[in-house]
N, C-alpha and C. Protein backbone atom coordinates (compact mmCIF):
# COMPACT_ATOMS: atom_id res chain seq x y z
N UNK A 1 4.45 32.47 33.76
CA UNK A 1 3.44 32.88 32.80
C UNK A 1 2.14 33.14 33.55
N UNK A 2 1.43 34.26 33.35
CA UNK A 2 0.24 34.79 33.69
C UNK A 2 -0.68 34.71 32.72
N UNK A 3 -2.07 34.55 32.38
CA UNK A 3 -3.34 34.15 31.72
C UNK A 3 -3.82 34.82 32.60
N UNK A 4 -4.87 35.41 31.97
CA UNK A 4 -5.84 36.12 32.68
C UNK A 4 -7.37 36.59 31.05
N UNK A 5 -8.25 36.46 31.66
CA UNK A 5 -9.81 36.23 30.76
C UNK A 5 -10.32 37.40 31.24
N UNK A 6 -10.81 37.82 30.71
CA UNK A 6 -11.54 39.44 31.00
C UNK A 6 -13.20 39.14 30.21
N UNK A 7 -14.72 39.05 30.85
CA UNK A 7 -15.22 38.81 29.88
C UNK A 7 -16.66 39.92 30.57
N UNK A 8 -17.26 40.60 29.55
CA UNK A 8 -18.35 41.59 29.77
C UNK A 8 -18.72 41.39 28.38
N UNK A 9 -19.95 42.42 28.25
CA UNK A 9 -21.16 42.34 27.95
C UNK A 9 -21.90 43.74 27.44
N UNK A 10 -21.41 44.30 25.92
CA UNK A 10 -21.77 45.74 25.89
C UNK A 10 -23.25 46.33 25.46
N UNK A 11 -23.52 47.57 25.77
CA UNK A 11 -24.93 47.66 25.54
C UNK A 11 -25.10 47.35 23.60
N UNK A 12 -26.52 47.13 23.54
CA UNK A 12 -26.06 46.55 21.67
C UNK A 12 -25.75 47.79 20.66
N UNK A 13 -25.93 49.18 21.17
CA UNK A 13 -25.52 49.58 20.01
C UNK A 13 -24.21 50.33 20.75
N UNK A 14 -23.63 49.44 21.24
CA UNK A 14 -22.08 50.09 21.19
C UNK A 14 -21.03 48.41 20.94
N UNK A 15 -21.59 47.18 20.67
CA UNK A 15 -20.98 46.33 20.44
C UNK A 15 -20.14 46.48 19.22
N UNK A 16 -20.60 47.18 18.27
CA UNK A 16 -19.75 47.51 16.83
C UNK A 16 -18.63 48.67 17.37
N UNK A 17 -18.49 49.68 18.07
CA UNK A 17 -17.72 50.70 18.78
C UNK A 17 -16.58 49.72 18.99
N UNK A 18 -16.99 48.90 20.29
CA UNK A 18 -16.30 48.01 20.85
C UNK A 18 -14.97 47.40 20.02
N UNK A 19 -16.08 46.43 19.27
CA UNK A 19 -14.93 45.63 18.49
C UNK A 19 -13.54 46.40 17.79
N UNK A 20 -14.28 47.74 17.31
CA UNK A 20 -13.22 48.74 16.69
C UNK A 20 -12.06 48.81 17.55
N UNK A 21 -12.24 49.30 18.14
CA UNK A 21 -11.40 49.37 19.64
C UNK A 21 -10.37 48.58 19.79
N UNK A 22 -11.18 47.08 19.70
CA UNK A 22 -9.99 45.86 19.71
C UNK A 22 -9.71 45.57 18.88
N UNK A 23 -10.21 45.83 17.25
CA UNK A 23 -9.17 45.70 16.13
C UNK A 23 -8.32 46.73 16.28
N UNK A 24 -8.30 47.48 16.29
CA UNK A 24 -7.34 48.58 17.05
C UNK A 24 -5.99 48.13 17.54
N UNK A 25 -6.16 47.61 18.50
CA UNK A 25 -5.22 46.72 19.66
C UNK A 25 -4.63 45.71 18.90
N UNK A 26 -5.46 45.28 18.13
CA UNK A 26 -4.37 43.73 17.55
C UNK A 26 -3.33 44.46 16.34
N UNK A 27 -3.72 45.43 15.32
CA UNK A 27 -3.17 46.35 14.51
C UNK A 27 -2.16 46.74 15.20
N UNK A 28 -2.25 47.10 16.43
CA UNK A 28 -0.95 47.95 17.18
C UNK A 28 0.42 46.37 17.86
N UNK A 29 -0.57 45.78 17.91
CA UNK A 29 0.63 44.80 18.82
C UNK A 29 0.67 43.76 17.25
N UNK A 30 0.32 44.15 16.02
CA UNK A 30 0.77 43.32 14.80
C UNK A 30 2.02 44.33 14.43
N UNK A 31 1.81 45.53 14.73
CA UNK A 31 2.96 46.44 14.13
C UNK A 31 4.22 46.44 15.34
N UNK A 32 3.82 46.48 16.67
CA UNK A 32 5.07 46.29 17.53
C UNK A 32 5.36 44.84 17.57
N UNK A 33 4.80 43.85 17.46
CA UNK A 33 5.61 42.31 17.56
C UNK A 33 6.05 41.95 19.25
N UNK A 34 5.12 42.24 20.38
CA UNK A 34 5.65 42.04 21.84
C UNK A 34 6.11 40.56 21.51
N UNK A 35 7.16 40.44 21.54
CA UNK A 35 7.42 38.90 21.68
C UNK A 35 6.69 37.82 23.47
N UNK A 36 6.04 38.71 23.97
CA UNK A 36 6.02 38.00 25.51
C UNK A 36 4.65 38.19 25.64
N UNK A 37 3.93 38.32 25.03
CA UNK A 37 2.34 38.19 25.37
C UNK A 37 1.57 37.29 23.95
N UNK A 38 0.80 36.96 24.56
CA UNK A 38 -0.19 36.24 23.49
C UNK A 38 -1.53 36.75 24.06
N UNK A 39 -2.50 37.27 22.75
CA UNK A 39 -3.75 38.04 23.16
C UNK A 39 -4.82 37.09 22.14
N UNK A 40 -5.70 36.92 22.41
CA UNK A 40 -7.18 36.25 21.49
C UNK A 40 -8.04 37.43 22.79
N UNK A 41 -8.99 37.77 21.63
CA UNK A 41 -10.66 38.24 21.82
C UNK A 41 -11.44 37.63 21.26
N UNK A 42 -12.91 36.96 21.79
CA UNK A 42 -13.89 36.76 20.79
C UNK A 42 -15.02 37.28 21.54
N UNK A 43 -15.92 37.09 20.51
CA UNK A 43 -17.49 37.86 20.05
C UNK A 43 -18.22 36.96 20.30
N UNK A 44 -19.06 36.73 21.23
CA UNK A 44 -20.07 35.69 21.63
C UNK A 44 -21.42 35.54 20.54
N UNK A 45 -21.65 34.47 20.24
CA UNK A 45 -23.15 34.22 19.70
C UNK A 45 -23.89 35.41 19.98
N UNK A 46 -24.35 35.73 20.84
CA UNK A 46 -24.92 37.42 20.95
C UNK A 46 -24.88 38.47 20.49
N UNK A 47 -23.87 38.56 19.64
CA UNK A 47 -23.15 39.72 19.24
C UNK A 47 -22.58 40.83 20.73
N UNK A 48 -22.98 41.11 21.13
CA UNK A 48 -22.26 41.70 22.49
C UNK A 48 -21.83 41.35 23.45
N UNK A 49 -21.36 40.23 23.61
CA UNK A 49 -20.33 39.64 25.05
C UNK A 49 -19.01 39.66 24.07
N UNK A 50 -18.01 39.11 24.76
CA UNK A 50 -16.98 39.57 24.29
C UNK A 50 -16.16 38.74 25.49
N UNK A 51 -14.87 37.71 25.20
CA UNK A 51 -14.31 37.22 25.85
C UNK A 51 -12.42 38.01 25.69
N UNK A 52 -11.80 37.87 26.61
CA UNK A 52 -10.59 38.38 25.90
C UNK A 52 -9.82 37.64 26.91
N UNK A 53 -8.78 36.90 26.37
CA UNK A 53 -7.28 35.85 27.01
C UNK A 53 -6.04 36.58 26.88
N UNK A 54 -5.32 36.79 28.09
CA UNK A 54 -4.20 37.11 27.76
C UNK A 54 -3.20 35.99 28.53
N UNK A 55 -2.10 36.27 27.79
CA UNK A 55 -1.08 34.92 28.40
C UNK A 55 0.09 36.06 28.08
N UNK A 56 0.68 36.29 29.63
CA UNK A 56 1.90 37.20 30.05
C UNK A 56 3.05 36.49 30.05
N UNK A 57 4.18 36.17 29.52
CA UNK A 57 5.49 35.56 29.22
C UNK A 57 6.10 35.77 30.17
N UNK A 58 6.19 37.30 30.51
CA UNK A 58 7.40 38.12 31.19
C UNK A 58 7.66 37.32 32.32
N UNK A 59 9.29 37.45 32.52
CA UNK A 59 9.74 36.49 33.75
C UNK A 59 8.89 37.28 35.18
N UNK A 60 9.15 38.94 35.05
CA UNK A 60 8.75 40.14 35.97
C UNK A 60 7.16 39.93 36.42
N UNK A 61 6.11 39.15 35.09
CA UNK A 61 5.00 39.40 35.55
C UNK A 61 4.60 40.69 34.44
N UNK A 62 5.16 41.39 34.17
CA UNK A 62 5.12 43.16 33.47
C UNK A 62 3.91 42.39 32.10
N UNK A 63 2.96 43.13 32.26
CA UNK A 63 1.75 43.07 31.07
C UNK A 63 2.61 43.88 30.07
N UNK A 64 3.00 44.42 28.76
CA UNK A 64 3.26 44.62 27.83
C UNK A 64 1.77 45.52 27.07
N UNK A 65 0.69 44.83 27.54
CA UNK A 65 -0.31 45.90 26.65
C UNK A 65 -0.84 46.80 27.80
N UNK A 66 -0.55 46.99 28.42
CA UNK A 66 -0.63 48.14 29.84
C UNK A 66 0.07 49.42 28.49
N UNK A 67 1.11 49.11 27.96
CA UNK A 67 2.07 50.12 27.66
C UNK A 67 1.48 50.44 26.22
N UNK A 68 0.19 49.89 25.32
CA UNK A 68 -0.16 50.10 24.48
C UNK A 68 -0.75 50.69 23.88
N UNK A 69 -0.70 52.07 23.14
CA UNK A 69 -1.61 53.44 23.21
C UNK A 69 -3.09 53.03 23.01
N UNK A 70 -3.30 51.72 22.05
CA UNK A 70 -4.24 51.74 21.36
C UNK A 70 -5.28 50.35 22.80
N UNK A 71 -4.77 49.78 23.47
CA UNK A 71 -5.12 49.18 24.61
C UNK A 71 -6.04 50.39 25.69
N UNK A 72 -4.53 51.38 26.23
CA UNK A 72 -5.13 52.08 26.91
C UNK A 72 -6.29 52.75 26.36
N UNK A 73 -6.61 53.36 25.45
CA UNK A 73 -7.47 53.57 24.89
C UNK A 73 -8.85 53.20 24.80
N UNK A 74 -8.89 51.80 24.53
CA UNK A 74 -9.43 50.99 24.96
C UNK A 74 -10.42 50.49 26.21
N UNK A 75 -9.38 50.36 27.11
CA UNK A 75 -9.80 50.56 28.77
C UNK A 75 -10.33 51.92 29.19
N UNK A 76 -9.93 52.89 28.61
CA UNK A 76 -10.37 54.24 29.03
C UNK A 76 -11.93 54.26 28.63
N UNK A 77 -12.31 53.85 27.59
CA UNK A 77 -13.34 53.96 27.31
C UNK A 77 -14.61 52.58 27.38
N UNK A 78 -14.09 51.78 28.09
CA UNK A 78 -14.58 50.48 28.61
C UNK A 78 -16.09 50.42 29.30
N UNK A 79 -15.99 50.96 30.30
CA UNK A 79 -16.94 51.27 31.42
C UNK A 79 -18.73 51.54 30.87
N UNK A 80 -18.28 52.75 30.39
CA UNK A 80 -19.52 53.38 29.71
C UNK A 80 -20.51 52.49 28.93
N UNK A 81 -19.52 51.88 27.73
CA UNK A 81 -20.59 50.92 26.76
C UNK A 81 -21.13 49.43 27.54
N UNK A 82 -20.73 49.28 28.72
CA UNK A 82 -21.10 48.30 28.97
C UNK A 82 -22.31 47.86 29.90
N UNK A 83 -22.84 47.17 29.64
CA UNK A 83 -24.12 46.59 30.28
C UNK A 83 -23.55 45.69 31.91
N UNK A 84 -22.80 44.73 31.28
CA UNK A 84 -22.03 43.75 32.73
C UNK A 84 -21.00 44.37 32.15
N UNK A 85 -20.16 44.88 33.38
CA UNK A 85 -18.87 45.18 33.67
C UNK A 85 -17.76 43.91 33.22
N UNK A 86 -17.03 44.56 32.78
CA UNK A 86 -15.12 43.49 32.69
C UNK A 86 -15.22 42.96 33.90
N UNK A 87 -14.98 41.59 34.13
CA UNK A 87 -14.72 40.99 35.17
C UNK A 87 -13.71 40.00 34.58
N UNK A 88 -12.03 39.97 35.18
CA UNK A 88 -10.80 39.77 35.13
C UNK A 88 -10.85 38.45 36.07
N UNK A 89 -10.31 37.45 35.68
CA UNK A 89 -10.11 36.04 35.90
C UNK A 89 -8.62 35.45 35.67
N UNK A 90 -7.65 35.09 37.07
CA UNK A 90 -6.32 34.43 36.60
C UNK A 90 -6.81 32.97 35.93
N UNK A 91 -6.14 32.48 35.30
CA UNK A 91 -6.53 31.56 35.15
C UNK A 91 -5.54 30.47 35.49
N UNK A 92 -5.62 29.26 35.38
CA UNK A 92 -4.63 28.26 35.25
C UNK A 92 -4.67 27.27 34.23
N UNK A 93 -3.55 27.23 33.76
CA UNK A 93 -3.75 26.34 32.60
C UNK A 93 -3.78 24.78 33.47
N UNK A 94 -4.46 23.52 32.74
CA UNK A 94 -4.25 22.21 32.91
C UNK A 94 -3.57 21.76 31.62
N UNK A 95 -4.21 21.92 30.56
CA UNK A 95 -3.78 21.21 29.50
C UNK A 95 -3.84 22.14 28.45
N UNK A 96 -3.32 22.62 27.01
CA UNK A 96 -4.05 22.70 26.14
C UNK A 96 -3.69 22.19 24.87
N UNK A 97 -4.19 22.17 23.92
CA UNK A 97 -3.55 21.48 22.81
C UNK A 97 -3.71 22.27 21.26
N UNK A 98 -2.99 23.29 20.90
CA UNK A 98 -2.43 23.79 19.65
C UNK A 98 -3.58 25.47 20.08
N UNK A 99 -3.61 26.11 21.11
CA UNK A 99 -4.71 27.15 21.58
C UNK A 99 -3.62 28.21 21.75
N UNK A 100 -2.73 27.93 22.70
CA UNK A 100 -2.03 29.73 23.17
C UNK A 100 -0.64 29.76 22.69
N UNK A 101 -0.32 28.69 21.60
CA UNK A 101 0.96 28.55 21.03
C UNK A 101 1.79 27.33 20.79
């Protein structure tokens, strides 16, 4: 299993853009059902930071929302609205209790 945190910081009047984007993404992976990923985003006190967790199942390692129209999408248009750049973090789990499943 892979985890990985992605967390930036968009300029403020593209934080509402943003979020669209990632309701977007959860709509698409509510209608395909990836059984091997688990995704949470949240919205910082600020209104424009933005945290996002992913937890990769696959025995391969293979991300599953790489392959997601409404993801790529997403990433394609990432760069621009943002103030601090996506900065991608593996993580390691120690403990957790009732959080990624």
């Amino acid at each position: 299993m892979t985890v990985v945190m992605a967390r930036y910081k968009t300029k403020p009047d593209a934080a509402r853009e943003n979020q669209q984007y990632i309701e977007k993404v959860f709509q698409e992976l509510q209608s395909n059902s990836p059984g091997d990923v688990r995704y949470v985003t949240f919205k910082l006190s600020d209104g424009v930071s933005f945290v996002h967790i992913a937890s990769i199942e696959t025995a391969d390692g293979h991300n599953p929302l790489t392959q997601s129209a409404a993801f790529k999408s997403f990433q394609a248009g990432i760069k621009d609205p943002c103030e601090e750049q996506p900065v991608a973090t593996e993580l390691t789990e120690i403990g957790s209790y009732r959080f990624l499943g």
